[in-house]
Structure formats: C-alpha cells, structure tokens
C-alpha atoms as a PDB file:
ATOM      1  CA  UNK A   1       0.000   0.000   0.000  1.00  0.00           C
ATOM      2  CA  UNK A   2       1.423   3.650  -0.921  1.00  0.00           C
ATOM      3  CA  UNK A   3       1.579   6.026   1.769  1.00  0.00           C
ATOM      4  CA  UNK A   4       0.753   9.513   1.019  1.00  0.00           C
ATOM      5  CA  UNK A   5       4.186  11.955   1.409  1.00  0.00           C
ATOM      6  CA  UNK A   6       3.598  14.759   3.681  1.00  0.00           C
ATOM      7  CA  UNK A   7       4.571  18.172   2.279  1.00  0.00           C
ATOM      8  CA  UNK A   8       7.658  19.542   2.817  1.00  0.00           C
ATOM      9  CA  UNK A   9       7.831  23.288   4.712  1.00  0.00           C
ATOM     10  CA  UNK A  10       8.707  24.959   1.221  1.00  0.00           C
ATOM     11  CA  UNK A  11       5.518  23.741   0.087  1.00  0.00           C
ATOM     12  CA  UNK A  12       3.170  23.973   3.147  1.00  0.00           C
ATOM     13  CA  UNK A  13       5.017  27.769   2.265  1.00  0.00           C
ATOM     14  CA  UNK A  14       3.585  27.734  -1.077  1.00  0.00           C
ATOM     15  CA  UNK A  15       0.334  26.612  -0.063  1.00  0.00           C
ATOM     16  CA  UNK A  16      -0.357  28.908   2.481  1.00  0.00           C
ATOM     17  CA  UNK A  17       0.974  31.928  -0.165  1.00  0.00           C
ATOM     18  CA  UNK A  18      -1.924  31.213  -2.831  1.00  0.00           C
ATOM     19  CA  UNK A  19      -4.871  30.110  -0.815  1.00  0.00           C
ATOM     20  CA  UNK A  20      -8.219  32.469  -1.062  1.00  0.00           C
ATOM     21  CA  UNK A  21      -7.443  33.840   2.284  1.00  0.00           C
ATOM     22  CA  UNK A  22      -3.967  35.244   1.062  1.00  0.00           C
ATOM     23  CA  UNK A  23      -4.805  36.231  -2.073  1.00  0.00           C
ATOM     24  CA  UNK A  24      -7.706  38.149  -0.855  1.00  0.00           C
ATOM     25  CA  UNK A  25      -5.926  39.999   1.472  1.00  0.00           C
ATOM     26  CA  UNK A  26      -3.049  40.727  -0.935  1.00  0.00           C
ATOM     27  CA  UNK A  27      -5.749  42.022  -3.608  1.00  0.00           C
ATOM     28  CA  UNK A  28      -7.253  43.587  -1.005  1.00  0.00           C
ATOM     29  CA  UNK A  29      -4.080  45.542   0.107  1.00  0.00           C
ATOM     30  CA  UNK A  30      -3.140  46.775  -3.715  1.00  0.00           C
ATOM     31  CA  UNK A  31      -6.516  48.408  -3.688  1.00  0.00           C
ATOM     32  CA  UNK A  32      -6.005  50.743  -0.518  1.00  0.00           C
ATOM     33  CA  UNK A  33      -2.683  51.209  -1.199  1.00  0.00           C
ATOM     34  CA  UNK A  34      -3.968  52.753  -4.936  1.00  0.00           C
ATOM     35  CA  UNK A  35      -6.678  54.492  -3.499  1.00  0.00           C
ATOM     36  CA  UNK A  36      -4.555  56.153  -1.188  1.00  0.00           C
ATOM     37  CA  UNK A  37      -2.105  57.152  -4.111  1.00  0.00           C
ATOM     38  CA  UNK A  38      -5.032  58.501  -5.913  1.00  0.00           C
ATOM     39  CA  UNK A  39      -6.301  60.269  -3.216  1.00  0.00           C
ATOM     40  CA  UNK A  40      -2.806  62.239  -2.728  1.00  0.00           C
ATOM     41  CA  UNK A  41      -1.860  62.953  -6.227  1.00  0.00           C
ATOM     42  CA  UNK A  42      -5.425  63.947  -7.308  1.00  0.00           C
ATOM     43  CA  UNK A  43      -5.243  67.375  -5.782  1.00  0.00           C
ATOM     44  CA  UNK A  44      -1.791  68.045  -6.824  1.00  0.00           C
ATOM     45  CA  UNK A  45      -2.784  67.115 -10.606  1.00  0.00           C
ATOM     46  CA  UNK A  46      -5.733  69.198 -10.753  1.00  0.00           C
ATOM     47  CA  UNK A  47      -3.319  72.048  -9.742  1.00  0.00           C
ATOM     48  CA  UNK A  48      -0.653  71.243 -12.319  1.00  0.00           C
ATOM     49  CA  UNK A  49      -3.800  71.152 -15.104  1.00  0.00           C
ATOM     50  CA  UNK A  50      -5.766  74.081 -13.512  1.00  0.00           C
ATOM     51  CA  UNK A  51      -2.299  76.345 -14.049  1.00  0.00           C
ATOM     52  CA  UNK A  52      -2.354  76.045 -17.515  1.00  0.00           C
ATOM     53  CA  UNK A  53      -6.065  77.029 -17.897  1.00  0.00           C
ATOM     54  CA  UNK A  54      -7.653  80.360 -17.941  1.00  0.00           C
ATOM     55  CA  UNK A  55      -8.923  82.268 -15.517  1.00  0.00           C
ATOM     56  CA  UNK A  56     -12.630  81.838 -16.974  1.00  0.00           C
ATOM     57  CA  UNK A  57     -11.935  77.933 -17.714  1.00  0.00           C
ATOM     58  CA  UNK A  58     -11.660  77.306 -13.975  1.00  0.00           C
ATOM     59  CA  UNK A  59     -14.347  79.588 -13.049  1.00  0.00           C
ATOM     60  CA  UNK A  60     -16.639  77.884 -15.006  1.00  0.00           C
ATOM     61  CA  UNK A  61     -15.804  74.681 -14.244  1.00  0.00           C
ATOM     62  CA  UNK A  62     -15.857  73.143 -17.834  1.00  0.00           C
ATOM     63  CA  UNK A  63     -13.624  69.951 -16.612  1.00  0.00           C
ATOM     64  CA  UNK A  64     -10.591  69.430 -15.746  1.00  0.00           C
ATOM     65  CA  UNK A  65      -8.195  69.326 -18.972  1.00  0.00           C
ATOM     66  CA  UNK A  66      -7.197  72.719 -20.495  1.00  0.00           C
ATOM     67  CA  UNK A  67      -9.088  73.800 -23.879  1.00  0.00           C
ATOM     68  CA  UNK A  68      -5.475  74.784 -24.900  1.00  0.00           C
ATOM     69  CA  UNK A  69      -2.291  75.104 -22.814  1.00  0.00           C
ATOM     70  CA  UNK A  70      -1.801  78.488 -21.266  1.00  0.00           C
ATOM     71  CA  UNK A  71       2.354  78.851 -20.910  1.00  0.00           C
ATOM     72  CA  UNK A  72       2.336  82.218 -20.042  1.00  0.00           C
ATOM     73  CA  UNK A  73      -0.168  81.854 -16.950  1.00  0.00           C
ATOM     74  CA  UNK A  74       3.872  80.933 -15.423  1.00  0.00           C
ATOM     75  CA  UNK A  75       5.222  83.820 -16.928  1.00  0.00           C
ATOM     76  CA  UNK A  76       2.391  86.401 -15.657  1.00  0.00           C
ATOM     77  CA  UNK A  77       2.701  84.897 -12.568  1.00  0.00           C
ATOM     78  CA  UNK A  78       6.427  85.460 -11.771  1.00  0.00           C
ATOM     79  CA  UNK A  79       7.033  88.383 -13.427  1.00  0.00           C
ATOM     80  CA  UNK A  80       3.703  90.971 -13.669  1.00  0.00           C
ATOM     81  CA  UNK A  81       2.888  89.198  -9.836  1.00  0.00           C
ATOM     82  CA  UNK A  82       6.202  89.811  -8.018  1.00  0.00           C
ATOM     83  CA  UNK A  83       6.484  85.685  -7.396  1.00  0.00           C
ATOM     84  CA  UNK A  84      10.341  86.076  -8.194  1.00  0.00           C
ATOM     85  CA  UNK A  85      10.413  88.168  -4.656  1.00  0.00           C
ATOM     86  CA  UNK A  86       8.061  86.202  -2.335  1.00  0.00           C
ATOM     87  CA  UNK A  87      10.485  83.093  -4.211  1.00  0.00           C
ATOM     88  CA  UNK A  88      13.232  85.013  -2.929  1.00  0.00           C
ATOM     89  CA  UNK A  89      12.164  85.912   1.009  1.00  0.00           C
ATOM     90  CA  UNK A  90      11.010  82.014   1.033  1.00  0.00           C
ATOM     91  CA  UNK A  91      14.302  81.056   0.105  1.00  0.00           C
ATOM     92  CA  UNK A  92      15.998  83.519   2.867  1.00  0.00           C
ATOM     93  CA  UNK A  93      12.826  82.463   5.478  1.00  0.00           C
ATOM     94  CA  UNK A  94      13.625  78.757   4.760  1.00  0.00           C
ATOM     95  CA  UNK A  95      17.161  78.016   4.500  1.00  0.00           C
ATOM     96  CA  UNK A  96      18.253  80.612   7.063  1.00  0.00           C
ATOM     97  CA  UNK A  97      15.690  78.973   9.530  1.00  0.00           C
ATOM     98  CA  UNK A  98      16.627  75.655   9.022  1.00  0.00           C
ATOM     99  CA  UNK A  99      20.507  76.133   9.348  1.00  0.00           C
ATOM    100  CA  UNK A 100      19.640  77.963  12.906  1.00  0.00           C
ATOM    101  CA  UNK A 101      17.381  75.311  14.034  1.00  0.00           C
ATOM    102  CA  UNK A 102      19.506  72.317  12.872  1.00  0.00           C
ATOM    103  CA  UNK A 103      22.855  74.272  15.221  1.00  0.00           C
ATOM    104  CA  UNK A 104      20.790  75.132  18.159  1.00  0.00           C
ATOM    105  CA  UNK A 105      18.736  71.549  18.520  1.00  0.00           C
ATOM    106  CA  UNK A 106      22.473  69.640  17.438  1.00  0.00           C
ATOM    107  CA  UNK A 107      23.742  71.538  20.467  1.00  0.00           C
ATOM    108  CA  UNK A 108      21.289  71.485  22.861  1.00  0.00           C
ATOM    109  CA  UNK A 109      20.824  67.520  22.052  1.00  0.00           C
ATOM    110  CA  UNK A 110      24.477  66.765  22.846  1.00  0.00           C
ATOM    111  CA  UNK A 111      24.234  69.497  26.005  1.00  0.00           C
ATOM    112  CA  UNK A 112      21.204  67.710  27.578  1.00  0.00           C
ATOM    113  CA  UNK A 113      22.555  64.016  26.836  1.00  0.00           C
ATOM    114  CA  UNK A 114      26.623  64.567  27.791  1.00  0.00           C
ATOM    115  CA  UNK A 115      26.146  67.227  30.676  1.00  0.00           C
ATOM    116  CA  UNK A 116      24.153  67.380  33.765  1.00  0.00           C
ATOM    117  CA  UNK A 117      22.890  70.853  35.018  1.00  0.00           C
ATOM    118  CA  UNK A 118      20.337  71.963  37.493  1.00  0.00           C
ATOM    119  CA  UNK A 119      16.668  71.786  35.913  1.00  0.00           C
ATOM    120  CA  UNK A 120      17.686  69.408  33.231  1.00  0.00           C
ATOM    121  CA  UNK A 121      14.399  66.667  33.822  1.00  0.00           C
ATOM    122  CA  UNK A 122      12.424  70.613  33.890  1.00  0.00           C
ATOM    123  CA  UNK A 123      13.949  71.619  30.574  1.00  0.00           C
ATOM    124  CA  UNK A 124      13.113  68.195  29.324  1.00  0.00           C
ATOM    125  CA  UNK A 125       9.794  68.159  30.376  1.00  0.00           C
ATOM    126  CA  UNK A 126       9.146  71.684  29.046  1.00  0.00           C
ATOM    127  CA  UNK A 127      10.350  70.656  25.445  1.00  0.00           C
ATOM    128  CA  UNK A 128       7.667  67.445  25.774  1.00  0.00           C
ATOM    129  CA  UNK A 129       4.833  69.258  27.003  1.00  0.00           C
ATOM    130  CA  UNK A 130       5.009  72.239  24.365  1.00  0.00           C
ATOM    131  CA  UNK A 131       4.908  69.563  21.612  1.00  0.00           C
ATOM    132  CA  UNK A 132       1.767  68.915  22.266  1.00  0.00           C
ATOM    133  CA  UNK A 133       0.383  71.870  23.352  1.00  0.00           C
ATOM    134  CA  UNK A 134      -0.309  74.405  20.963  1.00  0.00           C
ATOM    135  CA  UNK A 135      -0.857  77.925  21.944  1.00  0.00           C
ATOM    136  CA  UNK A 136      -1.290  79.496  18.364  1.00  0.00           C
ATOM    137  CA  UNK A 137      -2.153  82.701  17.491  1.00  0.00           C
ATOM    138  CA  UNK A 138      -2.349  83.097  21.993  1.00  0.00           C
ATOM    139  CA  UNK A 139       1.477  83.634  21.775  1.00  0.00           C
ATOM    140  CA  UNK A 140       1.317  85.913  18.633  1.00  0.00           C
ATOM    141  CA  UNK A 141       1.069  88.879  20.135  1.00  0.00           C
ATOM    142  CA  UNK A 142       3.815  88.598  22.726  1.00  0.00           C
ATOM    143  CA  UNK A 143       6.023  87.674  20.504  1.00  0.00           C
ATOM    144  CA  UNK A 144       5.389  90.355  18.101  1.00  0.00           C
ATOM    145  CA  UNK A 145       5.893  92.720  21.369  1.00  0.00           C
ATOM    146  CA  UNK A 146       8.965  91.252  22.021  1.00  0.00           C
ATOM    147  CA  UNK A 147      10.846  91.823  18.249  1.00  0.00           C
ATOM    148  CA  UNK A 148       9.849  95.061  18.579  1.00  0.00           C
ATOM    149  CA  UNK A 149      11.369  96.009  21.569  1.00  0.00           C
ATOM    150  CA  UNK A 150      14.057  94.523  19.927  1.00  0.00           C
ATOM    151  CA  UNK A 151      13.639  96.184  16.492  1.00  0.00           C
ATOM    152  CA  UNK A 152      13.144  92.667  14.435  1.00  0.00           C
ATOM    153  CA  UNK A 153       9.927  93.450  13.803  1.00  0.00           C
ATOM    154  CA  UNK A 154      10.063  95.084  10.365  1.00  0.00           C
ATOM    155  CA  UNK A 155      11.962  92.309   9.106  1.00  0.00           C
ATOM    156  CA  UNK A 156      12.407  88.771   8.759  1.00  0.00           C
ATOM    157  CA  UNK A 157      15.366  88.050  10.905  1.00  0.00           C
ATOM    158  CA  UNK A 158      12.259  88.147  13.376  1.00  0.00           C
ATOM    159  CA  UNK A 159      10.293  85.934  11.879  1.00  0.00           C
ATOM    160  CA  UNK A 160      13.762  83.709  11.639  1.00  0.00           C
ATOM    161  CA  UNK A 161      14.252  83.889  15.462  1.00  0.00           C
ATOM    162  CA  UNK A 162      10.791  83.071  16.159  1.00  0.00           C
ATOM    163  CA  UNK A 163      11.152  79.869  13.978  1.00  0.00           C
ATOM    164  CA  UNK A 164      14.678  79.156  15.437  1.00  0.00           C
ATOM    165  CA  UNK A 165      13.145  79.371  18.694  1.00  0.00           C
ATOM    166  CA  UNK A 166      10.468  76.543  18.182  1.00  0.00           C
ATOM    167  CA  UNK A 167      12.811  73.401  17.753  1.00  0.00           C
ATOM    168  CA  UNK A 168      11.363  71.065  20.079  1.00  0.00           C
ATOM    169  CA  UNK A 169      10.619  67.713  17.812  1.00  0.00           C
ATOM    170  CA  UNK A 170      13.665  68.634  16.236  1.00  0.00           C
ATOM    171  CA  UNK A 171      15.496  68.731  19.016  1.00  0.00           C
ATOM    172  CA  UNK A 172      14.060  65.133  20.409  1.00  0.00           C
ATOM    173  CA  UNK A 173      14.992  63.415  16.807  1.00  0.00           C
ATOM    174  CA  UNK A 174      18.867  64.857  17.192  1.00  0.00           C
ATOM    175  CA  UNK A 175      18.658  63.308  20.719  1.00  0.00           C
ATOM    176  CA  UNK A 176      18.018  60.469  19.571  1.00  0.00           C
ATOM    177  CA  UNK A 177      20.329  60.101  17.708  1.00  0.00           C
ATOM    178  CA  UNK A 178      23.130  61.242  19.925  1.00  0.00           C
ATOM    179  CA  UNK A 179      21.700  59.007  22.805  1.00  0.00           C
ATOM    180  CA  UNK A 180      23.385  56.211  19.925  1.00  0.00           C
ATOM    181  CA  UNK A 181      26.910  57.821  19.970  1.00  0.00           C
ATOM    182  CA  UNK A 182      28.548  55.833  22.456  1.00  0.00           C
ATOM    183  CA  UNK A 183      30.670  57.822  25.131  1.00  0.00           C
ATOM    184  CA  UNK A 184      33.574  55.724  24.860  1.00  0.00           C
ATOM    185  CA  UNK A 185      34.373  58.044  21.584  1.00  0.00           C
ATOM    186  CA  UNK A 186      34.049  61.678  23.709  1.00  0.00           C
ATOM    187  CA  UNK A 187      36.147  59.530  26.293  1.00  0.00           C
ATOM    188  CA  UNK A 188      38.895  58.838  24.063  1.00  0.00           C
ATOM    189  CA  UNK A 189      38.754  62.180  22.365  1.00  0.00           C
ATOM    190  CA  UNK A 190      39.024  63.956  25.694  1.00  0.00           C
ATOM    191  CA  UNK A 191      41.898  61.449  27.418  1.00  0.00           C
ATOM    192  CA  UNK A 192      43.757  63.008  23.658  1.00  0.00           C
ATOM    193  CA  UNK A 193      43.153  66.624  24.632  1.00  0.00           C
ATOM    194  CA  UNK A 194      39.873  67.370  22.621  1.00  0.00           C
ATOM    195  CA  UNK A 195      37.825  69.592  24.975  1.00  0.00           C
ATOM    196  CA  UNK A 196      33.700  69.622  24.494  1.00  0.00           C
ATOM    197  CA  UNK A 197      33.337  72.273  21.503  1.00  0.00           C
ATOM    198  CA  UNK A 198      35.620  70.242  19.436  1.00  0.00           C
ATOM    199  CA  UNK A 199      34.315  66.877  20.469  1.00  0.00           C
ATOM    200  CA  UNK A 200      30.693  67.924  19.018  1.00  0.00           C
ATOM    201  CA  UNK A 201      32.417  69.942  16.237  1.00  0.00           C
ATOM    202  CA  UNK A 202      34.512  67.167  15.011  1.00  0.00           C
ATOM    203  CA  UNK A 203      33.369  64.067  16.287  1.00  0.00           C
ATOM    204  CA  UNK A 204      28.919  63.972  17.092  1.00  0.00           C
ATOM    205  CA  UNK A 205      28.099  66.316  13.932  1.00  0.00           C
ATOM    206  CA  UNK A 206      29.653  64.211  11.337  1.00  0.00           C
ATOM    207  CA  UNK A 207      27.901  60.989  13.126  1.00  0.00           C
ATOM    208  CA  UNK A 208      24.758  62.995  13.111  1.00  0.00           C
ATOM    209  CA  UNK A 209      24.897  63.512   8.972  1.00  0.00           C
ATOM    210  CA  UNK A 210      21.828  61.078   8.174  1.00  0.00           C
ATOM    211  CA  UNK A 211      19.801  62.457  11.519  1.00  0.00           C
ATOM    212  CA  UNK A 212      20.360  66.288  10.550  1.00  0.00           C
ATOM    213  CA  UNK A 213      19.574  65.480   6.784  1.00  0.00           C
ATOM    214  CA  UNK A 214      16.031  64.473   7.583  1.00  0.00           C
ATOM    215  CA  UNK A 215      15.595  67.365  10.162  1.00  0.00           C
ATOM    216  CA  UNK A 216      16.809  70.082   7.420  1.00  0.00           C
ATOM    217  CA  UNK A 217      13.748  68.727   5.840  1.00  0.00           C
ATOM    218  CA  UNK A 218      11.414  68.863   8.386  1.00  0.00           C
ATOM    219  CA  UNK A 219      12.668  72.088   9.259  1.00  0.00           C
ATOM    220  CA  UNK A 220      12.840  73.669   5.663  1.00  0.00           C
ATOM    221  CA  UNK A 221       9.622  72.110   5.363  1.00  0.00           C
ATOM    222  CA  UNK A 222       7.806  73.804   8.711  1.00  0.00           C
ATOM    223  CA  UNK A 223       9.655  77.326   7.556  1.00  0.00           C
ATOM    224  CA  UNK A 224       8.164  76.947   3.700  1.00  0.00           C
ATOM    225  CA  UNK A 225       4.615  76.515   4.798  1.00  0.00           C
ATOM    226  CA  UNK A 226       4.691  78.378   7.859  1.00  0.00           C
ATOM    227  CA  UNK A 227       1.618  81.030   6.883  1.00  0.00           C
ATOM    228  CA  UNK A 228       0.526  83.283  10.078  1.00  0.00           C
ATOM    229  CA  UNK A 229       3.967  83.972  11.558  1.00  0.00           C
ATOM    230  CA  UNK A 230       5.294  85.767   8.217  1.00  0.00           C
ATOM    231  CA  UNK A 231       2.132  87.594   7.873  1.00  0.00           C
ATOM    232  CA  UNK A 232       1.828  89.411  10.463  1.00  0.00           C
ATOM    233  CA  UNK A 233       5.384  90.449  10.723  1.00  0.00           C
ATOM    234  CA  UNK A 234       5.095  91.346   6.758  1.00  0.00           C
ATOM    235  CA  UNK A 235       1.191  92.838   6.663  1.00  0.00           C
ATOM    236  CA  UNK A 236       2.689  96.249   6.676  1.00  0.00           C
ATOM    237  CA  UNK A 237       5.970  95.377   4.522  1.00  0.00           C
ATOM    238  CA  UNK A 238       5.247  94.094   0.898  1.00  0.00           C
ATOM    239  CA  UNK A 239       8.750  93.335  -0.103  1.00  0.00           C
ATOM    240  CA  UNK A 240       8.974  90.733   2.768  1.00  0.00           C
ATOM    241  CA  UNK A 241       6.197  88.911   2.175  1.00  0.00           C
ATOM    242  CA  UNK A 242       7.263  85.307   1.694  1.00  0.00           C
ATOM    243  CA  UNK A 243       5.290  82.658  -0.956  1.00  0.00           C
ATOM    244  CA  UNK A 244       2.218  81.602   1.300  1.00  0.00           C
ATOM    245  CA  UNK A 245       1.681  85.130   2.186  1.00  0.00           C
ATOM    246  CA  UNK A 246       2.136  86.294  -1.578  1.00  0.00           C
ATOM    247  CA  UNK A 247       0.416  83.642  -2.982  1.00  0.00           C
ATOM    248  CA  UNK A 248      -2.762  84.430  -0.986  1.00  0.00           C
ATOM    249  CA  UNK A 249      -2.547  88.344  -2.247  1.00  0.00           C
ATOM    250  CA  UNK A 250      -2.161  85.913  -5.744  1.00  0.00           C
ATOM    251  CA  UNK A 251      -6.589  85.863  -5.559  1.00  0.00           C
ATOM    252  CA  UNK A 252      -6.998  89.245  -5.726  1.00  0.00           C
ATOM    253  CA  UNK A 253      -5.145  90.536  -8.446  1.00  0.00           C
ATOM    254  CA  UNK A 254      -5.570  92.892 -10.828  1.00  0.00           C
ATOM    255  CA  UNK A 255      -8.584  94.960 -10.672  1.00  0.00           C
ATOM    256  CA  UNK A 256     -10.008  93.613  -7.712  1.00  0.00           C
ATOM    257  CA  UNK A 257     -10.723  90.291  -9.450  1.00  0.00           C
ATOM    258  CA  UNK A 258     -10.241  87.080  -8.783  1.00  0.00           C
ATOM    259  CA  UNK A 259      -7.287  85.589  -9.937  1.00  0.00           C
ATOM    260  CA  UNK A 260      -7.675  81.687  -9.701  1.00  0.00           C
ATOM    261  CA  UNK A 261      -5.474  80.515 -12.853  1.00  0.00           C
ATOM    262  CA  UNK A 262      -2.463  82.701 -11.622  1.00  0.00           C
ATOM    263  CA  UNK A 263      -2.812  81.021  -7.655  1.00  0.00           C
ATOM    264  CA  UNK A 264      -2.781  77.662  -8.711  1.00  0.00           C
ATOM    265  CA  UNK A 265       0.920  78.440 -10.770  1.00  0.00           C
ATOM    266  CA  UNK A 266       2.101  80.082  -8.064  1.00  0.00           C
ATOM    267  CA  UNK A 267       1.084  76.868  -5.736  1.00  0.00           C
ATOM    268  CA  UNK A 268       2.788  74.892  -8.364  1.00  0.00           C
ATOM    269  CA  UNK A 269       5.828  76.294  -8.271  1.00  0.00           C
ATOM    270  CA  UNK A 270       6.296  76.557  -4.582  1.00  0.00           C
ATOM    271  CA  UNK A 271       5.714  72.616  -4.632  1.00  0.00           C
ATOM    272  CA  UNK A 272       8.667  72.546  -6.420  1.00  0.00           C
ATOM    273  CA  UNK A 273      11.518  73.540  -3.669  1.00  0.00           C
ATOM    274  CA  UNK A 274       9.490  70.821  -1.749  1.00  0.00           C
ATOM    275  CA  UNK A 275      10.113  67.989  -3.710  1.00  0.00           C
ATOM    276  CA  UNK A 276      13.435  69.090  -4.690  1.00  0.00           C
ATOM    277  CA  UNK A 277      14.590  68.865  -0.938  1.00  0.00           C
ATOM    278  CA  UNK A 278      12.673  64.914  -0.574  1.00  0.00           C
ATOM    279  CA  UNK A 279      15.324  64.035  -3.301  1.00  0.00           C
ATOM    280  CA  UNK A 280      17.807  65.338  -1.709  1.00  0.00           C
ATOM    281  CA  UNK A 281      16.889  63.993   1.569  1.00  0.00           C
ATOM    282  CA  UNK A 282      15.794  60.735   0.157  1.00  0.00           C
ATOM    283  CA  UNK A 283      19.870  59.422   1.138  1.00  0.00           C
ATOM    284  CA  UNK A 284      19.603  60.170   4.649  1.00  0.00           C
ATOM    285  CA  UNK A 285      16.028  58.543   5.238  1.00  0.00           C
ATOM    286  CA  UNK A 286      17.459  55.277   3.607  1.00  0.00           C
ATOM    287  CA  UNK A 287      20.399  56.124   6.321  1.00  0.00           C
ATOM    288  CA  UNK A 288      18.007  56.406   8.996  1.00  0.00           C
ATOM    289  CA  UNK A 289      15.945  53.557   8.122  1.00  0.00           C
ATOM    290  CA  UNK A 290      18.728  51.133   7.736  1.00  0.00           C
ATOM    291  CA  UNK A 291      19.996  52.309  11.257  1.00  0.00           C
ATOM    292  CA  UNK A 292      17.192  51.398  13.069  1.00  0.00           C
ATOM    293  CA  UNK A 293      16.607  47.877  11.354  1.00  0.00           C
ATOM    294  CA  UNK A 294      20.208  46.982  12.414  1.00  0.00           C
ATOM    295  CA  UNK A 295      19.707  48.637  16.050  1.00  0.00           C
END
C-alpha cells in the first residue's frame, strides 16, 4: 500500500501563499494602497492642469483638462505678480531657519545628553509638554511685542528667530540620535586633549549627517509653509512677504478680481523647492531607516 508523502515546509510555504485567504488579502491591500495614491496625487494634478487654464476655464468649471495650454499663466505669474520676490524671502525664510534650528537643537541635544545641570528633567519636560500643546495665534502677540522692543519686527530676521526658537521635535529626533553615539568616543577624544566644543564639532556632527539630513527637511519644510507667523510680521511690509503670504494676495489681483489661474501656478511652483529637498533627503532617510533595522 502507498503512503501519502507529507509536504515539505517549502511547500506547506507555497500553499499557504496562494490560498483564497492570502490572495484576498493581498488584492485587497493593492486596492487601498492605490486608493490612497489617488487620493494624494489627485489634488496636486488638478493644480498642475488648472495652471495652464484660464482664468474663466476654472471659473466655469468646464472639466478638468485645459481647452489649450496656457504657458504664459507661469510667466504672468512670476514676473507681472512679483512671485520672483516672495520666491526670494522664502528662500531667505527657509534656508536661514533651518541652518539655525539644525545648530541650536544639534547643540542642545548633545548638552542635555553629555552634561548634567540643574533643571535638566524641567527643561526636558518643558520641550515634551510644548509639543503637544499648541498655543497658536495666543502667543502671537507677545512675541510680536517682544521683536519690537528689539527692532526685528520690520523684518524677517524676526520671523527667523521666532522659527529658530520653536525646535522642540527637532530637538528630540537629534537626541536620539546622539543618545546612539557611544561615550567611549568623547572619552577617548578627551583622554587626547579634545575639549567639548571640538568633540561635538569634530566628532557627534559628522555621526549625526543622516539624523540632521532628515531634520533640514522637516525644518525647511515647517519654515516653507509656515503662513501666520510671516504675515503678520510682513502685513505692513510688501517686499517681505514670503510665498504663502504672496500667494494668498495671488486671488486678488488685478482689478479687484479674482485671480484663480495665476494662484494655482504660483502653488505649483512653490511645490517645487518641496520635492526638490525629498530628493535630496531621500539618502539620509534610507540612512536612517537602515539604522534602526540593524539597532
């Protein structure tokens, strides 16, 4: 009499892989994952074809593909609409904000984790709790008191300091990361004469690269979108005004009327610096994740 051979694991494996249950749930997956994908790019496409429409195109709503492609809705827009300025102040806002935040968070993350000091746990605590709690426009006007007392606030070195100021989740993600860098390497580095500027200056920064790659972008990203704070420091100065205050002023153009076609190429093209810096960044995510598989 032939006995029946029992499966091997491989195929027991196999088995499992393509029965109803599994494939369901596989199908099932593909079809929230695409869903989601549609339901993030289909904004950001209706922008890209809304930009190249006219002004009464969008207005009536006659669909969603331009009767014929309007080029110089990009040119109007930077030129005749002053987007090469608010492009500019952005720029300054952004980059300017992000290289404070990234030096003052690095430092206060290897402070905090190498040095013990009277109301550390407070300091700690403080950082935590204003993560979560957000005062909003409660703290505008104080602050706004305080740049002009010190004369910051017809400019955007205020706005900058303001920004610089509010590094809290940055600062947790740096410490982190520095929590990771084992002491051993400030001990050796210190028995060779290296005192405690040079140890973070030549020894935690570098070790930081991936860590302070991903919070450039989450700081370049906070400083490009960051709406309120630039407008009221800017309401009164024109020149300052950064893209998301500009690009509001984008509605009402010229003669009062509403200038739809011209604020969706302006949104466009601030997306741009955006993605540009998630390329750029893409390295030191891969960094990070990699990382924290292997710890």
């Amino acid at each position: 009499m032939q006995t029946l051979k029992k499966p091997s694991p491989v195929e027991r494996t196999r088995w499992r892989k393509r029965s109803p249950g599994r494939i369901a749930a596989s199908v099932g997956l593909w079809v929230f994952l695409l869903l989601m994908v549609v339901a993030t790019l289909f904004p950001v496409i209706m922008a890209l074809l809304g930009s190249f429409m006219t002004n009464a195109e969008l207005t009536s709503g006659s669909g969603l593909w331009p009767n014929a492609w309007q080029i110089e809705n990009y040119v109007k827009t930077w030129k005749e609409a002053n987007f090469s300025m608010y492009t500019w102040n952005s720029f300054f806002l952004s980059i300017t904000s992000t290289i404070g935040t990234l030096i003052v968070a690095s430092m206060a993350a290897y402070a905090v984790d190498r040095r013990e000091f009277p109301g550390k746990r407070l300091f700690l605590l403080l950082h935590s709790f204003m993560m979560f709690i957000s005062l909003g426009i409660i703290v505008l006007r104080p602050q706004f008191d305080i740049m002009v007392q010190l004369g910051l606030h017809k400019s955007l070195w205020g706005v900058i300091i303001l920004m610089v100021a509010g590094h809290g989740f940055i600062f947790f993600i740096l410490l982190g990361f520095v929590k990771g860098i084992h002491r051993e390497l400030d001990e050796a580095a210190m028995i060779d004469g290296a005192g405690f500027s040079y140890i973070y200056a030549r020894i935690i920064l570098p070790l930081l690269g991936p860590a302070l790659g991903v919070s450039a972008l989450f700081a370049f990203r906070g400083a490009w979108n960051e709406y309120i704070l630039p407008l009221v420091f800017t309401m009164s100065q024109p020149k300052l005004m950064p893209l998301t205050v500009g690009l509001a002023n984008l509605r009402y153009g010229y003669g009062g009327a509403v200038q739809s076609h011209l604020m969706l190429t302006g949104a466009v093209l601030s997306m741009l610096p955006l993605l540009l810096m998630y390329v750029v960044a893409n390295k030191s995510f891969m960094q990070m994740s990699a990382g924290a598989l292997k710890g």
